[in-house]
C-alpha atoms as a PDB file:
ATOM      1  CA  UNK A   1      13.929 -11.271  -2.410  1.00  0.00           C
ATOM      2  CA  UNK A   2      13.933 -12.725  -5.612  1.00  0.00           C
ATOM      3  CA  UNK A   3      16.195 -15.570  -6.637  1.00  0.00           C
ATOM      4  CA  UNK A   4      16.396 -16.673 -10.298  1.00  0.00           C
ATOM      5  CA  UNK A   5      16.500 -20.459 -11.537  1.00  0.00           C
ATOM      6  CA  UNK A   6      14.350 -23.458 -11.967  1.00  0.00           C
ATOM      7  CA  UNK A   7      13.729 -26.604  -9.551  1.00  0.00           C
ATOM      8  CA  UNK A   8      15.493 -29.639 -10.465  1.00  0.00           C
ATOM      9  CA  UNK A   9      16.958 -32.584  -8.804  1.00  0.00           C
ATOM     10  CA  UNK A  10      20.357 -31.685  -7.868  1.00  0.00           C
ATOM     11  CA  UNK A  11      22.810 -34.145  -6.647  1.00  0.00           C
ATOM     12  CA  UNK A  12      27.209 -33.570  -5.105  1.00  0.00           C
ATOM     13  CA  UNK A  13      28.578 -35.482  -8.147  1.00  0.00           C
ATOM     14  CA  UNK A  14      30.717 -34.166 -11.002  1.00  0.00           C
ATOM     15  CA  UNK A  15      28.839 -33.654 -14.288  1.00  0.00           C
ATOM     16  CA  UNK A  16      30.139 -33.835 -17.617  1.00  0.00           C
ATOM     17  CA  UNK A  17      30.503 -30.268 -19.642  1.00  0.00           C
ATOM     18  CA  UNK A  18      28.576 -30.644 -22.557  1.00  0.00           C
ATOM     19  CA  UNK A  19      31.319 -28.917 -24.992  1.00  0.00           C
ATOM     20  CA  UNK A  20      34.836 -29.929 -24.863  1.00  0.00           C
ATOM     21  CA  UNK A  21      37.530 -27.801 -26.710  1.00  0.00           C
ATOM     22  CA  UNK A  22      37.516 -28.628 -30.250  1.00  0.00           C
ATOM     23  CA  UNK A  23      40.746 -31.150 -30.839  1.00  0.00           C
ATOM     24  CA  UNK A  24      40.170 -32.569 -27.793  1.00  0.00           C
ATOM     25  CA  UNK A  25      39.115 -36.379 -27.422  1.00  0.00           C
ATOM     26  CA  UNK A  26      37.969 -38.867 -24.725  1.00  0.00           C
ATOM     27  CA  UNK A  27      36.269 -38.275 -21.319  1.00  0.00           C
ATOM     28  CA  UNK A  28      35.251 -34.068 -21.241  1.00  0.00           C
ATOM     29  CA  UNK A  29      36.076 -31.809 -18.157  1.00  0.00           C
ATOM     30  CA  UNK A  30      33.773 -32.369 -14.992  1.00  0.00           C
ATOM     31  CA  UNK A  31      32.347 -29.628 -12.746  1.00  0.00           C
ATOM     32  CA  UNK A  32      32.239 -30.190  -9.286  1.00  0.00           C
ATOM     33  CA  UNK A  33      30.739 -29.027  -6.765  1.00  0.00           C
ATOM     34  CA  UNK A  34      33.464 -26.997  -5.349  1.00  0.00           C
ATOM     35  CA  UNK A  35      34.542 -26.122  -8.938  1.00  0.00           C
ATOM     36  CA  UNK A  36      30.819 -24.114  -8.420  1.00  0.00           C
ATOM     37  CA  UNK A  37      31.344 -22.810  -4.825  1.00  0.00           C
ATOM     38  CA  UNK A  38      34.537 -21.732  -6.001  1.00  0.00           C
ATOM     39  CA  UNK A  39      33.511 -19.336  -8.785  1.00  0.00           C
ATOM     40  CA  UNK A  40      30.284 -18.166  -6.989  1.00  0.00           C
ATOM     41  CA  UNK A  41      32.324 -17.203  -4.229  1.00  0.00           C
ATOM     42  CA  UNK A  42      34.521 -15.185  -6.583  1.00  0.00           C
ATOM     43  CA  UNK A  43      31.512 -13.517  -7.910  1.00  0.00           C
ATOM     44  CA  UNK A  44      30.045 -12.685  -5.151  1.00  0.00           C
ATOM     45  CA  UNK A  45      33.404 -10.819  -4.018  1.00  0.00           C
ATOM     46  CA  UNK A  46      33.787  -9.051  -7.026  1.00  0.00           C
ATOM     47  CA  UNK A  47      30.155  -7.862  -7.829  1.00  0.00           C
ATOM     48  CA  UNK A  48      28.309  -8.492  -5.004  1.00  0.00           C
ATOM     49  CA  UNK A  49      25.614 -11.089  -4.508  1.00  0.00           C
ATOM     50  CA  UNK A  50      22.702  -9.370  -5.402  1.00  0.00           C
ATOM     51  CA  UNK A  51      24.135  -9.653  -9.303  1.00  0.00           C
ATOM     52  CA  UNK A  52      25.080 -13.559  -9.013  1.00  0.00           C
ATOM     53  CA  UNK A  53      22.638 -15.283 -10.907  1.00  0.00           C
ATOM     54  CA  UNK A  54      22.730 -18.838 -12.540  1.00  0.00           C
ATOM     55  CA  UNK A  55      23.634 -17.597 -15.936  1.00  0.00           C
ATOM     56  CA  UNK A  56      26.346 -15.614 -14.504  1.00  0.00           C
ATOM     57  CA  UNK A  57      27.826 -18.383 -12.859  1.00  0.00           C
ATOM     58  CA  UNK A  58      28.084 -20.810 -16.067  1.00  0.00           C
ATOM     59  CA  UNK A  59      29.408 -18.154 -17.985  1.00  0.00           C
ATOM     60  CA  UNK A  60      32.316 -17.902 -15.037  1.00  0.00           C
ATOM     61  CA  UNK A  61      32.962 -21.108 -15.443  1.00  0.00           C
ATOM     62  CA  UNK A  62      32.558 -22.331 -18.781  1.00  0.00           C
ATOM     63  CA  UNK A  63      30.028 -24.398 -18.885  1.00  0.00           C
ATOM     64  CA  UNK A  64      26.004 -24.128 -20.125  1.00  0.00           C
ATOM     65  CA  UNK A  65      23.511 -22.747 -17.393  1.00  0.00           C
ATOM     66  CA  UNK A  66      21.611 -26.520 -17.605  1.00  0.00           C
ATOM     67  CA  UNK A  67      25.074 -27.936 -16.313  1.00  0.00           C
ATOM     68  CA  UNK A  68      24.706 -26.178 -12.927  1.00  0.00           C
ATOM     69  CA  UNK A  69      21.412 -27.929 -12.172  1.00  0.00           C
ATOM     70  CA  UNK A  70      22.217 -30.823 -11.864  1.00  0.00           C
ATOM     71  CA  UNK A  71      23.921 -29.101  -8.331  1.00  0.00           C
ATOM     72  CA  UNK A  72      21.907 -26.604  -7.975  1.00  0.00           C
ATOM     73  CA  UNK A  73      18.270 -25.857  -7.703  1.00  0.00           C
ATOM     74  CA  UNK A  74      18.201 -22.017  -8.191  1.00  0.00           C
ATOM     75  CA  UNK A  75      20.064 -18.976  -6.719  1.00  0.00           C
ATOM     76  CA  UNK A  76      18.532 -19.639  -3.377  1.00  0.00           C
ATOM     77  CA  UNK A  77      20.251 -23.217  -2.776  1.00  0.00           C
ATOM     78  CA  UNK A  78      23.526 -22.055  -4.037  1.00  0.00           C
ATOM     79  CA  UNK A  79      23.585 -19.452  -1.455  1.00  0.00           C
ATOM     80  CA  UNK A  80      22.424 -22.067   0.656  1.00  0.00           C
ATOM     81  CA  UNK A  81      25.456 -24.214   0.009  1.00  0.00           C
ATOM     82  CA  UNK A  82      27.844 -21.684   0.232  1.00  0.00           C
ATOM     83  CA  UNK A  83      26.955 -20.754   3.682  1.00  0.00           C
ATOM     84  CA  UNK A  84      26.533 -23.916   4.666  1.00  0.00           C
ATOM     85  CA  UNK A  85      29.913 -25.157   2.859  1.00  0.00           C
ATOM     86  CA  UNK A  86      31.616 -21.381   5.028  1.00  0.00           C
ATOM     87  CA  UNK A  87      30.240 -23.130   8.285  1.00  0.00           C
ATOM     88  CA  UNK A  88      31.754 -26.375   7.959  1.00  0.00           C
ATOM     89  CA  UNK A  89      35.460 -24.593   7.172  1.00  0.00           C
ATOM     90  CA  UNK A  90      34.828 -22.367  10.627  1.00  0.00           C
ATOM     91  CA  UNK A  91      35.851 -24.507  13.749  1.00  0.00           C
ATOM     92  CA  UNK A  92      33.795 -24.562  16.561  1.00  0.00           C
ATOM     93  CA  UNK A  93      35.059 -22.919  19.687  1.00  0.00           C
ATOM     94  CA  UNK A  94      35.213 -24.022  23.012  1.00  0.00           C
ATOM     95  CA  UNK A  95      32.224 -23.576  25.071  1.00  0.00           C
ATOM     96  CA  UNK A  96      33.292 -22.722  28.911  1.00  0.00           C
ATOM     97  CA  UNK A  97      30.770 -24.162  31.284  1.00  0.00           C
ATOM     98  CA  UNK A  98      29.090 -21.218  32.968  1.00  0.00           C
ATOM     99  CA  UNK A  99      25.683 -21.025  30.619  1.00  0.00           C
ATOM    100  CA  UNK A 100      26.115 -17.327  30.296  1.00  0.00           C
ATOM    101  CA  UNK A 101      29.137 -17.374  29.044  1.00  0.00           C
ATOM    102  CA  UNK A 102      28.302 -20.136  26.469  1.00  0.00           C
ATOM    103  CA  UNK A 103      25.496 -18.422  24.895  1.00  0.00           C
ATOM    104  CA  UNK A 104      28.439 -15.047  24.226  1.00  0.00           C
ATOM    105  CA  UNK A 105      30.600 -17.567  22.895  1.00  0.00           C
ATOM    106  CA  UNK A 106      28.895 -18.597  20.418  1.00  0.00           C
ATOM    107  CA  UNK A 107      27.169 -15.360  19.375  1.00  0.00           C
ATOM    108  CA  UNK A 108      30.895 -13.922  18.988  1.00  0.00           C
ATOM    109  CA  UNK A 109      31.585 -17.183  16.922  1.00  0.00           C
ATOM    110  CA  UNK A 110      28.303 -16.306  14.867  1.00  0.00           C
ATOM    111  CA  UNK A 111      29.596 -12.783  13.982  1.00  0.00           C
ATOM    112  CA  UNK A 112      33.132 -13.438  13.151  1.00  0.00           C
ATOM    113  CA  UNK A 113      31.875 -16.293  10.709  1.00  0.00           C
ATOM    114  CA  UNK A 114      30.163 -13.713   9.087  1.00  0.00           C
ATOM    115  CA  UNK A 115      32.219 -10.831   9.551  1.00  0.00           C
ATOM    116  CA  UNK A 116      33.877 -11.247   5.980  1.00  0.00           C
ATOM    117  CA  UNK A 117      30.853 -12.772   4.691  1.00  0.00           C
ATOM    118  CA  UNK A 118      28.429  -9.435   5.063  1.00  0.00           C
ATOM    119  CA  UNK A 119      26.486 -10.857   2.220  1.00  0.00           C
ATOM    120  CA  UNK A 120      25.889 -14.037   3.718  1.00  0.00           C
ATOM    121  CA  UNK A 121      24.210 -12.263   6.519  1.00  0.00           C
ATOM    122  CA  UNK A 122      22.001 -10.268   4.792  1.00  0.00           C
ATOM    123  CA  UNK A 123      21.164 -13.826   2.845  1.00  0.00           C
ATOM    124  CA  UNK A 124      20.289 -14.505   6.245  1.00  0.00           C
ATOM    125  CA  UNK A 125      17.859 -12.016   7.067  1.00  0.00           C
ATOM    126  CA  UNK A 126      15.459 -13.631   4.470  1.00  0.00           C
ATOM    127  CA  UNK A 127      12.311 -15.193   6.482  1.00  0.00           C
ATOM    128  CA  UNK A 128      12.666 -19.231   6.785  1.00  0.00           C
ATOM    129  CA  UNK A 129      16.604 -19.419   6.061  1.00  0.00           C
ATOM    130  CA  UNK A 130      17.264 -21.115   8.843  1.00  0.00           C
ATOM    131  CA  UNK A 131      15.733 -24.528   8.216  1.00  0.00           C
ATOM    132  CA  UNK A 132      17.487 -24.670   5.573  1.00  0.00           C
ATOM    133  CA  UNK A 133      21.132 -24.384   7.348  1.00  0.00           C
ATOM    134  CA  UNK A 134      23.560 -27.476   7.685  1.00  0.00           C
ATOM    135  CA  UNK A 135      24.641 -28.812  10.872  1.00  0.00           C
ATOM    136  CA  UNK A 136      27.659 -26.378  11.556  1.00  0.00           C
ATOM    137  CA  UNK A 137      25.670 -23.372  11.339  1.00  0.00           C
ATOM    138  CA  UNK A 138      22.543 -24.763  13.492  1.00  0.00           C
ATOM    139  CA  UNK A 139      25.239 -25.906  15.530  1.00  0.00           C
ATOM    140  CA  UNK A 140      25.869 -22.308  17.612  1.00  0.00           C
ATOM    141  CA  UNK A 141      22.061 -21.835  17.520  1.00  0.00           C
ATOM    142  CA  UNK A 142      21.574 -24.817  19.104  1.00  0.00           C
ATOM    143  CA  UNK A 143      24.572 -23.833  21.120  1.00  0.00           C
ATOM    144  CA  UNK A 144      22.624 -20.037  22.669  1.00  0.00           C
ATOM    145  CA  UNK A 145      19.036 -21.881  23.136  1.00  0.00           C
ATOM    146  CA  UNK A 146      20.205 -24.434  25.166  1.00  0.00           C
ATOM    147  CA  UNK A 147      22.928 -21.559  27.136  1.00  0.00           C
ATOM    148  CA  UNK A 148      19.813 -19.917  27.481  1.00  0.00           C
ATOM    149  CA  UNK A 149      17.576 -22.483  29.073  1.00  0.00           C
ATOM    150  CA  UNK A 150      20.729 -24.082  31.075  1.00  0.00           C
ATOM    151  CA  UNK A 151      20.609 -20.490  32.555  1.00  0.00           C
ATOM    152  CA  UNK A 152      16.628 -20.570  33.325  1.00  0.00           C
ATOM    153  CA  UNK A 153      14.541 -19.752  30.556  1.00  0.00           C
ATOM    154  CA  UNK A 154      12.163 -21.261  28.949  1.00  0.00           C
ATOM    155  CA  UNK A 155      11.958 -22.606  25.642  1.00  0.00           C
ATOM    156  CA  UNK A 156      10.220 -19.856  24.459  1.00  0.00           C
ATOM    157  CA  UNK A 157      12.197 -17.341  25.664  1.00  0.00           C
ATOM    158  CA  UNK A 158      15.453 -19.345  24.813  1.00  0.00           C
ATOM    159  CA  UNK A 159      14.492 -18.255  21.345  1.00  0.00           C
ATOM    160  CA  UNK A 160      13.804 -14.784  21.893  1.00  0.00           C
ATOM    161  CA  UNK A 161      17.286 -14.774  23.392  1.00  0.00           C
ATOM    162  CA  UNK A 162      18.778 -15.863  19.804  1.00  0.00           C
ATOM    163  CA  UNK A 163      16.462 -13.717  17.845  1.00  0.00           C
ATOM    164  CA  UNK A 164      17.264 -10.348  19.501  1.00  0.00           C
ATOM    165  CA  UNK A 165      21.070 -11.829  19.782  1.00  0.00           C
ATOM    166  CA  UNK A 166      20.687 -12.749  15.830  1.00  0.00           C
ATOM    167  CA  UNK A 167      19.196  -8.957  14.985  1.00  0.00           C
ATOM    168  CA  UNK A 168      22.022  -6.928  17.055  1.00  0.00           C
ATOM    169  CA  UNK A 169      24.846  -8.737  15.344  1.00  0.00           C
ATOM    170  CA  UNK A 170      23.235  -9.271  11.557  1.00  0.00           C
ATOM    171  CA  UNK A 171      22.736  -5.724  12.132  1.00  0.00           C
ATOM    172  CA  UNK A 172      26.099  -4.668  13.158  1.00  0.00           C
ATOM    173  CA  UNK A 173      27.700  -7.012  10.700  1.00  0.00           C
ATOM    174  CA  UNK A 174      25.511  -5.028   7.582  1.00  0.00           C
ATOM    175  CA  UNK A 175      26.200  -1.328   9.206  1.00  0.00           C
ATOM    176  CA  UNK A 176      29.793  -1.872   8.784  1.00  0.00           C
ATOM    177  CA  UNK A 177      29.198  -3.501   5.655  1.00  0.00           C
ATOM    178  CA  UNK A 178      27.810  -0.160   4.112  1.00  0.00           C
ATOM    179  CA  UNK A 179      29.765   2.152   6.158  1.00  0.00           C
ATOM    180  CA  UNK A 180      32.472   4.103   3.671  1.00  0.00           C
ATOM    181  CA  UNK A 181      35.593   3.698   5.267  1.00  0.00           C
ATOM    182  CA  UNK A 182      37.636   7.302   5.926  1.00  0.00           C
ATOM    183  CA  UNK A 183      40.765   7.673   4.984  1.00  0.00           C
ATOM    184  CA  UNK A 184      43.462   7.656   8.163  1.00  0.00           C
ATOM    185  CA  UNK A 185      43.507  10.868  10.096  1.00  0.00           C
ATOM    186  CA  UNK A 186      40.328  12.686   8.219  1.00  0.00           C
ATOM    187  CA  UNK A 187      38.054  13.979  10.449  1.00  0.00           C
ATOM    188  CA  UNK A 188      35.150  16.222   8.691  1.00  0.00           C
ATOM    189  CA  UNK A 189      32.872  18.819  10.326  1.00  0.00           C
ATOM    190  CA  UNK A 190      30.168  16.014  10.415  1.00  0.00           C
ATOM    191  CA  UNK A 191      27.516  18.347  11.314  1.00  0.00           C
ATOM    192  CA  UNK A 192      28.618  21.402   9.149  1.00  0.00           C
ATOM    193  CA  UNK A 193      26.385  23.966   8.402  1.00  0.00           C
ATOM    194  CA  UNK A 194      23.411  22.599  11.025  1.00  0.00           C
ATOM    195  CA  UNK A 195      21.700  24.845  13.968  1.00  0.00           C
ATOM    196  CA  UNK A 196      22.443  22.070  16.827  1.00  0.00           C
ATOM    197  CA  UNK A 197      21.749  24.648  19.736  1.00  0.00           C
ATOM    198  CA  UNK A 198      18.317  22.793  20.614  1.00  0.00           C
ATOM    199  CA  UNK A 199      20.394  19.467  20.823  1.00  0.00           C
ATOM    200  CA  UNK A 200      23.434  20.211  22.945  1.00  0.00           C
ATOM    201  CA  UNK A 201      24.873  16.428  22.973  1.00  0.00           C
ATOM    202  CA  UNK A 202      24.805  16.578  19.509  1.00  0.00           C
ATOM    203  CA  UNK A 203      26.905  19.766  19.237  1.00  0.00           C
ATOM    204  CA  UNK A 204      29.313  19.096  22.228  1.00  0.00           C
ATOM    205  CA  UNK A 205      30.536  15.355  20.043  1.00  0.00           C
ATOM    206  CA  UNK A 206      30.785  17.977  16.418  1.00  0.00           C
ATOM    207  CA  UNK A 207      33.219  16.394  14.080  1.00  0.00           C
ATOM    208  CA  UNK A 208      33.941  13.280  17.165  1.00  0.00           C
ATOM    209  CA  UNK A 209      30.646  11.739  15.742  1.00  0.00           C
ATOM    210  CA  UNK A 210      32.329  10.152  12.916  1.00  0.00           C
ATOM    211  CA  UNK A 211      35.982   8.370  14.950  1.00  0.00           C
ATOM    212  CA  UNK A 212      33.469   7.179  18.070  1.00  0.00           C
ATOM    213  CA  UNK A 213      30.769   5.687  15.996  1.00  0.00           C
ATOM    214  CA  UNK A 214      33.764   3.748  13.935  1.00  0.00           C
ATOM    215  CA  UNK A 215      34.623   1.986  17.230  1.00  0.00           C
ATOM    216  CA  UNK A 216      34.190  -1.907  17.203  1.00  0.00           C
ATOM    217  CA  UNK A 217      32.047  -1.896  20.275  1.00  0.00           C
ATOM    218  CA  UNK A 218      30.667  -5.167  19.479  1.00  0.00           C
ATOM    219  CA  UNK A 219      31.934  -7.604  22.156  1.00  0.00           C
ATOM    220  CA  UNK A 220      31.185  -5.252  25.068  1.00  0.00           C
ATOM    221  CA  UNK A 221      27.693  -4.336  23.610  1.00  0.00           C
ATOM    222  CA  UNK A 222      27.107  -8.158  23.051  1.00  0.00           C
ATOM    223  CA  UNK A 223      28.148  -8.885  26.829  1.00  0.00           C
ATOM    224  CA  UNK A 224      25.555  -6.265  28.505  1.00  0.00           C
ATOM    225  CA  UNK A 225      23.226  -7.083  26.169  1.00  0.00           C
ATOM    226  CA  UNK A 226      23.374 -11.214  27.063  1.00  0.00           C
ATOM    227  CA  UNK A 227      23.084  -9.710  30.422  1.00  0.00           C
ATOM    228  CA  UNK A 228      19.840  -7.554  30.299  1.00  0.00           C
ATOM    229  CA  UNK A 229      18.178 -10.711  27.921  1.00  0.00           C
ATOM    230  CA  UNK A 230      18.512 -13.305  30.351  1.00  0.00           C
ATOM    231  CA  UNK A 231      17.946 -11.446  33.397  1.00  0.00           C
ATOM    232  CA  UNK A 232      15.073  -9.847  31.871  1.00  0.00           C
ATOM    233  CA  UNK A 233      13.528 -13.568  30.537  1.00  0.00           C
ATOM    234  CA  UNK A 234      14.495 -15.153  34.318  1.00  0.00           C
ATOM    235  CA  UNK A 235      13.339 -12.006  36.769  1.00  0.00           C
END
């Protein structure tokens, strides 16, 4: 991944725009930090976040690239603070007391936070991401290790119960992210014009493929897969 910008101390107060419109006189507009968030967010949604870049940004909103700075490090922490700023808006759900239960709780919490945000979890994929999270968002991992060891794993194992949990729903979240939507009632020969006599399941779903691998399956595959994870890190 490759994240444009330069380091520099960044701090939550407003900062001056260097140009004010021409007539104008006294104190110039600010930018804020959720003057930032704000237009980032919008960029994001309208060209995806693999073209948000710095420059970008400070055109959106009016102001010189050097402005942003004084927020911002580099494309990296903004993405940063927008996930962490989505967390904080997302309330936290109640956590019944049965540790099994807990630890789907909180996955299902992790997945709708992101469900809109499909971007934000393939942000997420990148490698060492996570100590960079706020409070909020550590706050349901902290939620499915300790679910985990309440229930009788280890430590160590606790975590492999998040990572594998934190693969099968980043992963669902970006399938249905790049899955084309089909217009209602279409149903194409999704195997037309291929021999499927050597693979009989195949042939006997034909054009079903498409409408059963559409189905939001999530919740029940979560459930049985909580299941096999901790009974397979307590046997």
């Amino acid at each position: 991944m490759r994240f444009e910008g330069r380091p520099v101390g960044g701090h939550d107060g407003p900062v001056a725009r260097p140009n004010a419109p021409h007539g104008r006189t006294g104190r110039p507009p600010l930018t804020s930090r959720a003057e930032i968030l704000t237009a980032a967010r919008r960029l994001i949604d309208r060209d995806g976040w693999e073209k948000l870049t710095i420059r970008r940004l400070a055109s959106e909103i009016g102001v010189g690239a050097t402005t942003l700075y004084h927020h911002v490090r580099d494309k990296e922490d903004l993405l940063v603070q927008l996930l962490n700023h989505h967390a904080d808006q997302i309330p936290r759900p109640d956590l019944p007391p049965e540790p099994r239960e807990r630890v789907v709780v909180a996955a299902t919490a992790m997945h709708d936070g992101l469900a809109d945000w499909p971007w934000a979890a393939e942000v997420l994929t990148a490698d060492g991401f996570l100590r960079r999270l706020g409070e909020s968002a550590l706050w349901l991992v902290e939620t499915i290790l300790a679910g985990a060891v309440d229930h009788g794993c280890t430590p160590a194992q606790a975590v492999d119960v998040f990572r594998n949990l934190w693969y099968f729903t980043a992963g669902e979240i970006l399938v249905r992210a790049h899955s084309a939507p089909r217009p209602p009632g279409e149903r194409p020969d999704f195997f037309a014009g291929r021999d499927l006599s050597h693979l009989p399941n195949l042939a006997a779903l034909g054009d079903q493929w498409p409408e059963l691998a559409a189905r939001d399956t999530y919740r029940e595959g979560l459930s049985a897969f909580v299941d096999g994870l901790l009974a397979q890190a307590t046997r």
